[in-house]
PDB file of N, CA and C in Angstrom:
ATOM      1  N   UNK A   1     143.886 179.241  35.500  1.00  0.00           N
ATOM      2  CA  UNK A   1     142.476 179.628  35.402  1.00  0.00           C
ATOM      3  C   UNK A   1     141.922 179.093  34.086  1.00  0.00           C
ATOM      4  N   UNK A   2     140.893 178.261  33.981  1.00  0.00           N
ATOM      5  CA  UNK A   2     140.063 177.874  32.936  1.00  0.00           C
ATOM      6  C   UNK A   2     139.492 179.008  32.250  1.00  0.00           C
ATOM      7  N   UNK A   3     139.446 178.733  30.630  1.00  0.00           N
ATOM      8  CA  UNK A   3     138.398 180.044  30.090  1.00  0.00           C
ATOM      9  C   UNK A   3     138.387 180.006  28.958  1.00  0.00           C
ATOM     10  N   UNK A   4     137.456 179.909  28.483  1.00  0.00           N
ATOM     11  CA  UNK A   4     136.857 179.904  26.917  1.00  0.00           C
ATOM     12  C   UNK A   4     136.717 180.951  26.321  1.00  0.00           C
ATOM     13  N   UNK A   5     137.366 181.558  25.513  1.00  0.00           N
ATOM     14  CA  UNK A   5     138.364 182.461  24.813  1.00  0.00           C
ATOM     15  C   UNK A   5     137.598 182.778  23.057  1.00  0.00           C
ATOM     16  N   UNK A   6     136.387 183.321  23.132  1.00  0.00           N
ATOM     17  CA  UNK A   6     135.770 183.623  21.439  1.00  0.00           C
ATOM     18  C   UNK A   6     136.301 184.475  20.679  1.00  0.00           C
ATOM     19  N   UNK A   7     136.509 184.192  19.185  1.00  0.00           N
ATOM     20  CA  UNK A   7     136.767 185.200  18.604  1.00  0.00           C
ATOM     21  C   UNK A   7     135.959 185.033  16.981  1.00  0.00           C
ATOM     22  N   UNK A   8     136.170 185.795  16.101  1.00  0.00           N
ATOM     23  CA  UNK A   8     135.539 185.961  15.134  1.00  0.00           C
ATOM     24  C   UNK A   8     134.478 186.392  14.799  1.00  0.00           C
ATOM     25  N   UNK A   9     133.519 187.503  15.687  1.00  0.00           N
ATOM     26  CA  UNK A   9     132.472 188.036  15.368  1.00  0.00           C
ATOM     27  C   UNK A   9     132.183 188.967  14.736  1.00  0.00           C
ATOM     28  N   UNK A  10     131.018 189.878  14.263  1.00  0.00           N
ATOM     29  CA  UNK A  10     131.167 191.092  13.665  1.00  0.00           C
ATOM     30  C   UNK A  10     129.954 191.428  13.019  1.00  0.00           C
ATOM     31  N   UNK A  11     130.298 192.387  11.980  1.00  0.00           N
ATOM     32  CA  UNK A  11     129.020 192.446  11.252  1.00  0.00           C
ATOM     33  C   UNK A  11     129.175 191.978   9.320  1.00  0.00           C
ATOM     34  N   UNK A  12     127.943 191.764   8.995  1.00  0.00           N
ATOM     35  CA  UNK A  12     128.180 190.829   7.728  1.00  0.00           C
ATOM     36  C   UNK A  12     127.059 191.523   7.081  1.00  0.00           C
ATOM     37  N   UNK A  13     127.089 191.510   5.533  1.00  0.00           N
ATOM     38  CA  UNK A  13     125.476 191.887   4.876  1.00  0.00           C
ATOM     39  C   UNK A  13     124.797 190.233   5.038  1.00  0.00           C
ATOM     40  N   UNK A  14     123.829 190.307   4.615  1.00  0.00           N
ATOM     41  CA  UNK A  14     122.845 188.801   4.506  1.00  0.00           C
ATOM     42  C   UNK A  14     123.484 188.335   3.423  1.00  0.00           C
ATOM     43  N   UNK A  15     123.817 187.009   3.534  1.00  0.00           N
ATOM     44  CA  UNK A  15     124.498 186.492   2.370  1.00  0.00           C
ATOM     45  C   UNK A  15     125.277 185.996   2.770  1.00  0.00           C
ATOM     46  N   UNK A  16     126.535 186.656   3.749  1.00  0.00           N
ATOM     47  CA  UNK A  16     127.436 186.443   3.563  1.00  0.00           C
ATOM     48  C   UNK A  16     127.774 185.475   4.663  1.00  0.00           C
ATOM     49  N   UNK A  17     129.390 185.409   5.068  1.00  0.00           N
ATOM     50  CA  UNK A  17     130.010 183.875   5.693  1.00  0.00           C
ATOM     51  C   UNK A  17     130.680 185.051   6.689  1.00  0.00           C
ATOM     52  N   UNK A  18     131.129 184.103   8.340  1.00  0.00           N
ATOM     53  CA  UNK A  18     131.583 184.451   9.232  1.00  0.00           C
ATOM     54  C   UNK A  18     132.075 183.010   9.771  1.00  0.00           C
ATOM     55  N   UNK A  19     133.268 183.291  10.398  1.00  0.00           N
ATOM     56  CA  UNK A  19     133.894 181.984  11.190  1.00  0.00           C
ATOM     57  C   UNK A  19     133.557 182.153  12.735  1.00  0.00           C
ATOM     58  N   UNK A  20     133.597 181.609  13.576  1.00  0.00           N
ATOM     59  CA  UNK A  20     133.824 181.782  15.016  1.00  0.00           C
ATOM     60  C   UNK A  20     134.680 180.820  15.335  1.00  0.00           C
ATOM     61  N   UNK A  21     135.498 180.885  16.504  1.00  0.00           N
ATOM     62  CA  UNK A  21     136.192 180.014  16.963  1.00  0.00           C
ATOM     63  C   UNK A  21     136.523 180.335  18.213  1.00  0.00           C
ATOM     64  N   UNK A  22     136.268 179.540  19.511  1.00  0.00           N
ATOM     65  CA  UNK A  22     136.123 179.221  20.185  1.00  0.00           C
ATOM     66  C   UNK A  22     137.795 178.251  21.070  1.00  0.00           C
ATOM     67  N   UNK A  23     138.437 178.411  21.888  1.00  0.00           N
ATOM     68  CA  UNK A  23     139.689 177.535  22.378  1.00  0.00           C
ATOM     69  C   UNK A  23     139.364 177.585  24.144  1.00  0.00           C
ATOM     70  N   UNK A  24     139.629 176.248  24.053  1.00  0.00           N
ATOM     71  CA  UNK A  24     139.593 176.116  26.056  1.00  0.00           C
ATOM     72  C   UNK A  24     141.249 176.168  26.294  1.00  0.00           C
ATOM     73  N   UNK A  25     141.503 177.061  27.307  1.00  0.00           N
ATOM     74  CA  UNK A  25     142.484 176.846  28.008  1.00  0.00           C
ATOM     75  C   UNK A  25     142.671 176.923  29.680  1.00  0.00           C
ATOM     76  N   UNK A  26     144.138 176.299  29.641  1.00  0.00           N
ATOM     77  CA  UNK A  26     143.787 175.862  31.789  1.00  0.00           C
ATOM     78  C   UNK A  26     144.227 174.752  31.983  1.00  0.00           C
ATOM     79  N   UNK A  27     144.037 174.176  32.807  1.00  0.00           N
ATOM     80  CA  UNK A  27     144.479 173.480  33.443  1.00  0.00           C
ATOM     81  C   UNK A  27     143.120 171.803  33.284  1.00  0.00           C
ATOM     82  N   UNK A  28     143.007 171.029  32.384  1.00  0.00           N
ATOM     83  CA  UNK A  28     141.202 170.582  32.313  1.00  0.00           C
ATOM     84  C   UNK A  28     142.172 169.089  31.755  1.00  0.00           C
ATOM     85  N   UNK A  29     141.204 167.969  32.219  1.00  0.00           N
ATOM     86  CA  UNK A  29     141.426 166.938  32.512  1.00  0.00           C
ATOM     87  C   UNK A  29     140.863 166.178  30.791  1.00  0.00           C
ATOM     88  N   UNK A  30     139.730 166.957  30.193  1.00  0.00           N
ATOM     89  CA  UNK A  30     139.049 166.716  29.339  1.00  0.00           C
ATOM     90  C   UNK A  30     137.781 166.927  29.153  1.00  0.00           C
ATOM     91  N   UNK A  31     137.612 166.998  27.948  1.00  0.00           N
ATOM     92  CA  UNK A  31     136.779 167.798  27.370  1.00  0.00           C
ATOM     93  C   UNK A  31     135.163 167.278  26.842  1.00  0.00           C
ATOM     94  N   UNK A  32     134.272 167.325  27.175  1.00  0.00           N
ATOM     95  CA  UNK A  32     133.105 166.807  26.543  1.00  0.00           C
ATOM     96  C   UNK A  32     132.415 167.223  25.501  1.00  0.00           C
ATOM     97  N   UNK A  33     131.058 167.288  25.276  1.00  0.00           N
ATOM     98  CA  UNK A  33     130.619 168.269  24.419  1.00  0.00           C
ATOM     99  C   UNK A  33     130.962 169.574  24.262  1.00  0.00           C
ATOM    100  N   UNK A  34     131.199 170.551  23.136  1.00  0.00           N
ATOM    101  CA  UNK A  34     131.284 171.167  23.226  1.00  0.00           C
ATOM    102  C   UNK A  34     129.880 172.028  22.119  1.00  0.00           C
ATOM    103  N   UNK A  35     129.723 173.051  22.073  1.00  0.00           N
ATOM    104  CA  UNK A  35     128.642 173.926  21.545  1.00  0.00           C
ATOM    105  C   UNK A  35     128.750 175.486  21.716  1.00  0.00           C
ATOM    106  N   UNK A  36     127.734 175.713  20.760  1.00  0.00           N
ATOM    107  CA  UNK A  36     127.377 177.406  20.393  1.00  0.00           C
ATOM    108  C   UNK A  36     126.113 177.566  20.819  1.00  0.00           C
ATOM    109  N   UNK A  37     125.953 178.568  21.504  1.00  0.00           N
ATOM    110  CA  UNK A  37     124.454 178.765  21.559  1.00  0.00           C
ATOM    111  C   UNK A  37     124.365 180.888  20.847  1.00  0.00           C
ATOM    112  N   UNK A  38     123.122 181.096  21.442  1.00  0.00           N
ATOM    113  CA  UNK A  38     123.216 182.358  20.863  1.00  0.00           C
ATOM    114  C   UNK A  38     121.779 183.166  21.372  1.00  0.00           C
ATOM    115  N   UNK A  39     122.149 184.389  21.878  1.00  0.00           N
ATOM    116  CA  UNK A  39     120.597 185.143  22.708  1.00  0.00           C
ATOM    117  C   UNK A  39     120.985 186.675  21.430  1.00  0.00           C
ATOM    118  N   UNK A  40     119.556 186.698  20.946  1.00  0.00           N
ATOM    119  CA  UNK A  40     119.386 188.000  20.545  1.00  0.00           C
ATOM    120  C   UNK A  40     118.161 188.966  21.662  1.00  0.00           C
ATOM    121  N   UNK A  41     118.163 190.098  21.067  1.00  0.00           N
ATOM    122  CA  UNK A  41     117.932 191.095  22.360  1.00  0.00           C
ATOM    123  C   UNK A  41     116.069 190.592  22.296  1.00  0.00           C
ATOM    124  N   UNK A  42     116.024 190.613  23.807  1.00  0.00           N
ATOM    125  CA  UNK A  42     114.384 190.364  24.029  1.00  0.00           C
ATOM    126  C   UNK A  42     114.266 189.033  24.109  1.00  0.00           C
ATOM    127  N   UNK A  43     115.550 188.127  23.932  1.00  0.00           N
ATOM    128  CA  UNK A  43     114.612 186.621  23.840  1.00  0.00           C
ATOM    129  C   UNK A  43     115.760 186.057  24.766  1.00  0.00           C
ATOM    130  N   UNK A  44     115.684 184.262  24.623  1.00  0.00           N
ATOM    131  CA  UNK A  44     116.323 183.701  25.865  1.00  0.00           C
ATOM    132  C   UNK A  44     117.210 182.580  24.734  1.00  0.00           C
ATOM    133  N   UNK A  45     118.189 182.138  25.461  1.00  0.00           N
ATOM    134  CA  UNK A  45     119.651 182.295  24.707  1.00  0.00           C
ATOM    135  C   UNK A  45     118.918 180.586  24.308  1.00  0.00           C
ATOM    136  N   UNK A  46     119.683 180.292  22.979  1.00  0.00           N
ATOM    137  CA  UNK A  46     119.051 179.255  22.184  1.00  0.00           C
ATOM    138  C   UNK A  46     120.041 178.619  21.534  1.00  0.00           C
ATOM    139  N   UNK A  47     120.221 177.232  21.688  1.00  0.00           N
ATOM    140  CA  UNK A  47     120.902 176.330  20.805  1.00  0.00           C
ATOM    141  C   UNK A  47     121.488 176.613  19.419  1.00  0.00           C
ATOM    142  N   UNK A  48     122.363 176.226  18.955  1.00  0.00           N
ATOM    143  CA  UNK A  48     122.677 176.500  17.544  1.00  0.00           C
ATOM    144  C   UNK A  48     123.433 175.380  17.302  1.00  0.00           C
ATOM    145  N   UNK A  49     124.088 174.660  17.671  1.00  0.00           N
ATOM    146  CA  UNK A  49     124.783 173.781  17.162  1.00  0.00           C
ATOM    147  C   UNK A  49     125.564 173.153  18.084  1.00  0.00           C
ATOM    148  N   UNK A  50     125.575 171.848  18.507  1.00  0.00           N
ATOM    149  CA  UNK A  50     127.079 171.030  19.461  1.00  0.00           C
ATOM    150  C   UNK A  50     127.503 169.555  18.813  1.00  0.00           C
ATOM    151  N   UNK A  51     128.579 169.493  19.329  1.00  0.00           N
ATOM    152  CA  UNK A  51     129.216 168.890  18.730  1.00  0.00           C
ATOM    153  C   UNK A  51     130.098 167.709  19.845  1.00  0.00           C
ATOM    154  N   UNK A  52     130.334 166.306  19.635  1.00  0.00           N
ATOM    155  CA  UNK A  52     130.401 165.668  21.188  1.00  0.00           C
ATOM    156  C   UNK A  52     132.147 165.307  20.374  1.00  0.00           C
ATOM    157  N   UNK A  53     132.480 164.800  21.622  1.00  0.00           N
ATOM    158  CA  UNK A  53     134.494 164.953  21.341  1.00  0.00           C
ATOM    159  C   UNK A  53     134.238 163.349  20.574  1.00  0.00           C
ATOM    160  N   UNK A  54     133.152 162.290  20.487  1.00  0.00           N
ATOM    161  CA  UNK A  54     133.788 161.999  18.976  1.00  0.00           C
ATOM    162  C   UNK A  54     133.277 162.433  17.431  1.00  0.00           C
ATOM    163  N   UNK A  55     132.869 163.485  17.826  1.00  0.00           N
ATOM    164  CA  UNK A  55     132.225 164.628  16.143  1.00  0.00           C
ATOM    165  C   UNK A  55     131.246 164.527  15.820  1.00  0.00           C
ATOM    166  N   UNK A  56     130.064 163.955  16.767  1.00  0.00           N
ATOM    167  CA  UNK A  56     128.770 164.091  16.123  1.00  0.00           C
ATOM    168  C   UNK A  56     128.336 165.034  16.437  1.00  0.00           C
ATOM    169  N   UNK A  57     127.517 165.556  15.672  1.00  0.00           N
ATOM    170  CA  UNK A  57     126.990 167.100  15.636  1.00  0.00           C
ATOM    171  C   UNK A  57     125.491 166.970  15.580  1.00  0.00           C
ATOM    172  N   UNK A  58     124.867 168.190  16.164  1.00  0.00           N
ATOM    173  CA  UNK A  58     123.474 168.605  16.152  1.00  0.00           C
ATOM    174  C   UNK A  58     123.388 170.274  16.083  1.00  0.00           C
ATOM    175  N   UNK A  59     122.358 170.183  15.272  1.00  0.00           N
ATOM    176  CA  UNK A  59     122.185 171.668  14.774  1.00  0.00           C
ATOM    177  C   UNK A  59     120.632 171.869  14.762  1.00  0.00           C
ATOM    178  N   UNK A  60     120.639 173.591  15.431  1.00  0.00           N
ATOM    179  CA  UNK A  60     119.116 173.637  15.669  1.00  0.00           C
ATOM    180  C   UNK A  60     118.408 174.166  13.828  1.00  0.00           C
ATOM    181  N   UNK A  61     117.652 173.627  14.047  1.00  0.00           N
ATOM    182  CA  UNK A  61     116.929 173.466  12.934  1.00  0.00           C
ATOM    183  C   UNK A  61     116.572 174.891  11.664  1.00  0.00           C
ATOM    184  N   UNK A  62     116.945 175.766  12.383  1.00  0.00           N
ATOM    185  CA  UNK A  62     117.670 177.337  11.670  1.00  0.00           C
ATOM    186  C   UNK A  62     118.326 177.645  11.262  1.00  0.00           C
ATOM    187  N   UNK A  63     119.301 176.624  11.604  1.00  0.00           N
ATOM    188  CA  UNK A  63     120.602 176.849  11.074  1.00  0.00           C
ATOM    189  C   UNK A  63     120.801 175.446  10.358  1.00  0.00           C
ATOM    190  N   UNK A  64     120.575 174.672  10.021  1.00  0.00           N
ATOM    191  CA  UNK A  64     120.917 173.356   9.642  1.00  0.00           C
ATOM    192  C   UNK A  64     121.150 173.881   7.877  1.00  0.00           C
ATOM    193  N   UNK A  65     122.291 173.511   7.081  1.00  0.00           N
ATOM    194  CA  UNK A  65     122.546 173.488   6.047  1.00  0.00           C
ATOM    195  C   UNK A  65     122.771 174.884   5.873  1.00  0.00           C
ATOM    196  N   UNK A  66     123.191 175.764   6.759  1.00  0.00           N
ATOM    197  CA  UNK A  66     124.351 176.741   6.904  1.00  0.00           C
ATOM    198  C   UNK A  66     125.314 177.550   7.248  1.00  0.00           C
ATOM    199  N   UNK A  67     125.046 176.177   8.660  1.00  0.00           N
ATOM    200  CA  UNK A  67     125.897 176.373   9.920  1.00  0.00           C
ATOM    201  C   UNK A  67     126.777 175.073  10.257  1.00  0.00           C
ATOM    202  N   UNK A  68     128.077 174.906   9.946  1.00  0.00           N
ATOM    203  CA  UNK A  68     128.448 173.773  10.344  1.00  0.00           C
ATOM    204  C   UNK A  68     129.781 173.993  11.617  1.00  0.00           C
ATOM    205  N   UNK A  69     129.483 172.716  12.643  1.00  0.00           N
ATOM    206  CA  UNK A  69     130.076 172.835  13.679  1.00  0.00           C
ATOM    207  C   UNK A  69     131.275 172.131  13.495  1.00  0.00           C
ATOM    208  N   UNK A  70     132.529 172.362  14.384  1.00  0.00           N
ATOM    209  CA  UNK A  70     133.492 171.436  13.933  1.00  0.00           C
ATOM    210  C   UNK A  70     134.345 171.620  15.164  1.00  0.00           C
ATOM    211  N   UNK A  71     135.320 170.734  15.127  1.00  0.00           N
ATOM    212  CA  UNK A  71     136.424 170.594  16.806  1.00  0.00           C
ATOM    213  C   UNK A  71     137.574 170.097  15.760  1.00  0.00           C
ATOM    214  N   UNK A  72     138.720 170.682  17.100  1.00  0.00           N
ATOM    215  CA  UNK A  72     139.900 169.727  17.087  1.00  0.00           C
ATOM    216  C   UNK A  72     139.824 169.681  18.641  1.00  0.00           C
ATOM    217  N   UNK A  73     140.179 168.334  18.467  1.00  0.00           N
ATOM    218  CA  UNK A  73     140.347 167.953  20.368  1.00  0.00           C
ATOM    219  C   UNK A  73     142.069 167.751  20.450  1.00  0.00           C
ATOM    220  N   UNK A  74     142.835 168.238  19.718  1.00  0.00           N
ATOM    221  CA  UNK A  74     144.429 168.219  20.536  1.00  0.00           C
ATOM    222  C   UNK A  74     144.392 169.392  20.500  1.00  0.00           C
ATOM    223  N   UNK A  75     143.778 170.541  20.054  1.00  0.00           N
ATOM    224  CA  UNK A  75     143.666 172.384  20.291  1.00  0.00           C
ATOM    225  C   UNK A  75     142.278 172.530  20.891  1.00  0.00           C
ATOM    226  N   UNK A  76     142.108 171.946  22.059  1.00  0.00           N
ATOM    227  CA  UNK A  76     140.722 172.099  22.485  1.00  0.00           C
ATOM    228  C   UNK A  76     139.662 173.491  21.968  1.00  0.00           C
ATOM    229  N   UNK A  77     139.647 173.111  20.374  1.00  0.00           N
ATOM    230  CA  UNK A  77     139.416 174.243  20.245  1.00  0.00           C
ATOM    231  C   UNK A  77     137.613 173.964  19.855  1.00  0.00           C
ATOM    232  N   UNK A  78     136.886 174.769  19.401  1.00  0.00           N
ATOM    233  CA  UNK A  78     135.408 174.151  18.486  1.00  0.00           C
ATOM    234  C   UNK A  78     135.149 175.394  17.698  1.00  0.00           C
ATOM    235  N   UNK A  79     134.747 175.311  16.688  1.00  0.00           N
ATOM    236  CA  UNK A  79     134.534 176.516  15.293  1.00  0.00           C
ATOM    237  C   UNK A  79     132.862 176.372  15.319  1.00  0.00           C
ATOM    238  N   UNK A  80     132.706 177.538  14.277  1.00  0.00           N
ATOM    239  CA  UNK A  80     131.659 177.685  13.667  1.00  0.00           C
ATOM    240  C   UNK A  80     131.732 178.244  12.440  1.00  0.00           C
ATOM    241  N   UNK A  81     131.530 177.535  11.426  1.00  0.00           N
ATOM    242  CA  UNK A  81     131.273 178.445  10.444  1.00  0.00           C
ATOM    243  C   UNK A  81     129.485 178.616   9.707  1.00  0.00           C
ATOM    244  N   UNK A  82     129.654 179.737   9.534  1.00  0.00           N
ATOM    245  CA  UNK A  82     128.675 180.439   9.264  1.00  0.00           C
ATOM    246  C   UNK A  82     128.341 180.487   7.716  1.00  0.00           C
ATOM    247  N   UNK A  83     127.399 179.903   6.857  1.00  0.00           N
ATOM    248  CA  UNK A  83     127.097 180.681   5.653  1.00  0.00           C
ATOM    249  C   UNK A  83     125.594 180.937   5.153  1.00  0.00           C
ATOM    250  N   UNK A  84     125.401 182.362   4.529  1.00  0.00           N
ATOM    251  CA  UNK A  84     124.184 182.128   4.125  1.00  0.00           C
ATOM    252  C   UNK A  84     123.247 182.880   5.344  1.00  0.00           C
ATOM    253  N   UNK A  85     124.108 184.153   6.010  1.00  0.00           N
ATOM    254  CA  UNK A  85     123.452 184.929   6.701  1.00  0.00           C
ATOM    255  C   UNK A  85     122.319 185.465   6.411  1.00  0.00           C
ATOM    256  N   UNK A  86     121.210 185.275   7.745  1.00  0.00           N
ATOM    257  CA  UNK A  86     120.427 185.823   7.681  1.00  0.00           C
ATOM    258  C   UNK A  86     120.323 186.979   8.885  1.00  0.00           C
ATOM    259  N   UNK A  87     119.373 188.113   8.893  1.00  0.00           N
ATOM    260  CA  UNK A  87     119.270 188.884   9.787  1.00  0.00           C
ATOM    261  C   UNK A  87     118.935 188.472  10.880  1.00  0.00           C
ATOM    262  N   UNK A  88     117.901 187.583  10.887  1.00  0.00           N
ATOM    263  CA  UNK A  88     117.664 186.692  12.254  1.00  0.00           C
ATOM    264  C   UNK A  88     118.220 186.531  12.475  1.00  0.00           C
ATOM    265  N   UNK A  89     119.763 185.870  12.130  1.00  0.00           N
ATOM    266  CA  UNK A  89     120.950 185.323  12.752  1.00  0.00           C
ATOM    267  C   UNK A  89     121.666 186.348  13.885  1.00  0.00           C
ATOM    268  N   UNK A  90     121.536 187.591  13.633  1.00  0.00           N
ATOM    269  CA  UNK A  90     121.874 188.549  14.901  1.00  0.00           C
ATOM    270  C   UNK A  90     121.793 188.434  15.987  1.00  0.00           C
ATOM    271  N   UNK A  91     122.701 188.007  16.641  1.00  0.00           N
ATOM    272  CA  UNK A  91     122.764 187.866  18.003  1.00  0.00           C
ATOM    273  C   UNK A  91     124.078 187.900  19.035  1.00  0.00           C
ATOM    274  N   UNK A  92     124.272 187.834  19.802  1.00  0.00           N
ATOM    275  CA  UNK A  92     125.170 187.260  21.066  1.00  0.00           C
ATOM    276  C   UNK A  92     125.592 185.934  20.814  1.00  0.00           C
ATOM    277  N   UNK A  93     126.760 185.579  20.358  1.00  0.00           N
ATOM    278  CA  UNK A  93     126.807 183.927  20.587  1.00  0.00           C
ATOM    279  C   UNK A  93     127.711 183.662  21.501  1.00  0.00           C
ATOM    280  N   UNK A  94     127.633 182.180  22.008  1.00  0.00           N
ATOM    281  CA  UNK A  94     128.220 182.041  23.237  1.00  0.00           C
ATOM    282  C   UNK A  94     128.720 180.398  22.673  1.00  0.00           C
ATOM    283  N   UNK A  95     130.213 180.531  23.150  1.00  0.00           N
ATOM    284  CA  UNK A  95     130.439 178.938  23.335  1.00  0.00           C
ATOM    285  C   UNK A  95     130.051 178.262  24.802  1.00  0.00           C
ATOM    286  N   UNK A  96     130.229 177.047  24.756  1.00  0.00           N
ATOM    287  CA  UNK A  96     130.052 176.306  25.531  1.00  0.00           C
ATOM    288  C   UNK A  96     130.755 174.677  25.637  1.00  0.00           C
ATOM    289  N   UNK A  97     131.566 174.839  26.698  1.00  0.00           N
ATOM    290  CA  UNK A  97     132.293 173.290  26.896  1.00  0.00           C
ATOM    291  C   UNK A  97     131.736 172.573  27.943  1.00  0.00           C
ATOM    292  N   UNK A  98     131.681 171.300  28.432  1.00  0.00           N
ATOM    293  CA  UNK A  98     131.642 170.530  29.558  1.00  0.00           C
ATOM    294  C   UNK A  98     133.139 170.353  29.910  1.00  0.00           C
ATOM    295  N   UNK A  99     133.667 170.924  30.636  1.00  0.00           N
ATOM    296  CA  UNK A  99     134.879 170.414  31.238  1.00  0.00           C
ATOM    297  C   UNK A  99     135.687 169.641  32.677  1.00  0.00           C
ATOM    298  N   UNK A 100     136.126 168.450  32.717  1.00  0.00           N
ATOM    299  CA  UNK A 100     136.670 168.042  33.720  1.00  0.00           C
ATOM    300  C   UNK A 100     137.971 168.383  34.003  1.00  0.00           C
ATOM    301  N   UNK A 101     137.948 168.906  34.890  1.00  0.00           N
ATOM    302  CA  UNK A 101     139.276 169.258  35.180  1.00  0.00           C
ATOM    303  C   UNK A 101     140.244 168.697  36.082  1.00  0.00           C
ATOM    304  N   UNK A 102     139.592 167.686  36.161  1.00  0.00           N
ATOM    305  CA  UNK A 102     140.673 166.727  37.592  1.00  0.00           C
ATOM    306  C   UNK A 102     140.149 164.972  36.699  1.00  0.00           C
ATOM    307  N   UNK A 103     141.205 164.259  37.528  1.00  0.00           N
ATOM    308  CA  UNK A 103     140.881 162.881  36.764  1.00  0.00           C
ATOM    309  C   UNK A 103     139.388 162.310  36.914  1.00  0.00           C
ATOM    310  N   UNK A 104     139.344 162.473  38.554  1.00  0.00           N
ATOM    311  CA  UNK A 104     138.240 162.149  39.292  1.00  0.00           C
ATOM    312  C   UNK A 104     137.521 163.042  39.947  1.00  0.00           C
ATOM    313  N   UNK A 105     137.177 163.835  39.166  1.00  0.00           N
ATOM    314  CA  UNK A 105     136.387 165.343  39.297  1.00  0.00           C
ATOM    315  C   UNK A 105     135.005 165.210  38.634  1.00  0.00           C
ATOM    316  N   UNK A 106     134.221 165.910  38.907  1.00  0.00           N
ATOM    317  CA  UNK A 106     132.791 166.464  37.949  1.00  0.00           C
ATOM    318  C   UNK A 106     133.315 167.144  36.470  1.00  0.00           C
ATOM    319  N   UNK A 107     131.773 167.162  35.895  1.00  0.00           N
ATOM    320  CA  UNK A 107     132.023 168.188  34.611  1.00  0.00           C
ATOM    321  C   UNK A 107     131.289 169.280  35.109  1.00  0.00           C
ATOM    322  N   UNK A 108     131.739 169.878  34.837  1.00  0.00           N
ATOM    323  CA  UNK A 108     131.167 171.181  34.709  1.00  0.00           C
ATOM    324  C   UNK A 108     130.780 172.138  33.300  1.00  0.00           C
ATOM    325  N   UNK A 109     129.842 172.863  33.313  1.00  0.00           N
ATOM    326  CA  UNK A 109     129.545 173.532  32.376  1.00  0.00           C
ATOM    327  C   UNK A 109     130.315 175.176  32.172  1.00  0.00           C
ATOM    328  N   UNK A 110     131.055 175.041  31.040  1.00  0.00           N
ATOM    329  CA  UNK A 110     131.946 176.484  31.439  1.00  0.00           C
ATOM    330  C   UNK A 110     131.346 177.265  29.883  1.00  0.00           C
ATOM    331  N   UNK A 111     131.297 178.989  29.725  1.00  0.00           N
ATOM    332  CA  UNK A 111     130.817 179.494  29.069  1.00  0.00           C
ATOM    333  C   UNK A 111     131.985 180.527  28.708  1.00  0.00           C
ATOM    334  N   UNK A 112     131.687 181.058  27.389  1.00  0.00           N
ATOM    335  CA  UNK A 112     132.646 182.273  26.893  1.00  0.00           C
ATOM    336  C   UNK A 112     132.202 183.108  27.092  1.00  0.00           C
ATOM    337  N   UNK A 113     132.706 184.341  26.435  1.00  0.00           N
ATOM    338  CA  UNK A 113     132.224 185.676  27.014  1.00  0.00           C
ATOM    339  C   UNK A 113     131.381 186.284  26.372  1.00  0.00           C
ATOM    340  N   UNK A 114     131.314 185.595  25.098  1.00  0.00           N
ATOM    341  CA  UNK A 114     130.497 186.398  24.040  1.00  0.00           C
ATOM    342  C   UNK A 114     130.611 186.826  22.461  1.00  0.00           C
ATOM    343  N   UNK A 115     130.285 186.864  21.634  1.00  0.00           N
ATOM    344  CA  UNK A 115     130.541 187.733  20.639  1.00  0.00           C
ATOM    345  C   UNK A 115     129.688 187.765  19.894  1.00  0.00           C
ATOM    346  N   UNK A 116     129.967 189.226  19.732  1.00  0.00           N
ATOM    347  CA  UNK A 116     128.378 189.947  18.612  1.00  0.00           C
ATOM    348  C   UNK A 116     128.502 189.418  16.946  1.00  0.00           C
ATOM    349  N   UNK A 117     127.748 188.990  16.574  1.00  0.00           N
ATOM    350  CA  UNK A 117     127.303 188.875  15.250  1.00  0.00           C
ATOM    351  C   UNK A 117     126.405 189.650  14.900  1.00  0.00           C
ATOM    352  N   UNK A 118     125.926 190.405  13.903  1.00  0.00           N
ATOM    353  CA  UNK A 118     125.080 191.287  13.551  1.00  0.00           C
ATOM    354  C   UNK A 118     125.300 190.665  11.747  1.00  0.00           C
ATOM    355  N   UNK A 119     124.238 191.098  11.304  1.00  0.00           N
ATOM    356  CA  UNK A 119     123.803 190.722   9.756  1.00  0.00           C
ATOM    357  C   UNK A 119     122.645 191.898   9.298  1.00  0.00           C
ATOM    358  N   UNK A 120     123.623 192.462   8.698  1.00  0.00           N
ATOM    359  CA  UNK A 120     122.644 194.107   8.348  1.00  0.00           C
ATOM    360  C   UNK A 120     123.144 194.266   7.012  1.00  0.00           C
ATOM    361  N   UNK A 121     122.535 194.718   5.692  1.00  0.00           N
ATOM    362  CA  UNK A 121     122.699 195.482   4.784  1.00  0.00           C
ATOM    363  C   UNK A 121     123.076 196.807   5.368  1.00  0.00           C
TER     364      UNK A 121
END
């Protein structure tokens, strides 16, 4: 069974740094872009950062210069680190892979389960 597996969330004062990290596991042929997105309550889930399997990165413009994205592609894994929390930053984040799982298969878009970030004094 395929499944994108988050961990590292929580709560932080403003200021401070949080990691996320993100690992695909299963049975997958290879891996495409991978990314973070993120829904806080009342709104609709929003970009934050992806990153393509040869390391170029894009970051939504909120986070740029204190959010950096990063991969290893032999631990299909993709990070986030976080610095320089803000309260806005509160939300749901979600990874996100394109994965093929057969030689001559489609990609598909596969999602994690979640994890809360919160940024509160």
């Amino acid at each position: 069974q395929v499944q994108l597996v988050e961990s590292g969330g929580g709560l932080v004062q403003p200021g401070g740094s949080l990691r996320l990290s993100c690992a695909a596991s299963g049975s997958i042929f290879s891996i495409g872009n991978m990314g973070w997105y993120r829904q806080a309550p009342g709104k609709q889930r929003e970009l934050v950062a992806t990153i393509t399997s040869g390391l170029s990165t894009n970051y939504a413009d909120s986070v740029k210069g204190r959010f950096t994205i990063s991969r290893d592609n032999a631990k299909n894994t993709v990070n986030l680190q976080m610095n320089s929390l803000k309260p806005e930053d509160t939300a749901v984040y979600y990874c996100n892979a394109r994965l093929q799982l057969r030689r001559f298969g489609g990609v598909e878009d596969y999602w994690g389960q979640g994890t809360q970030v919160s940024v509160s004094s």
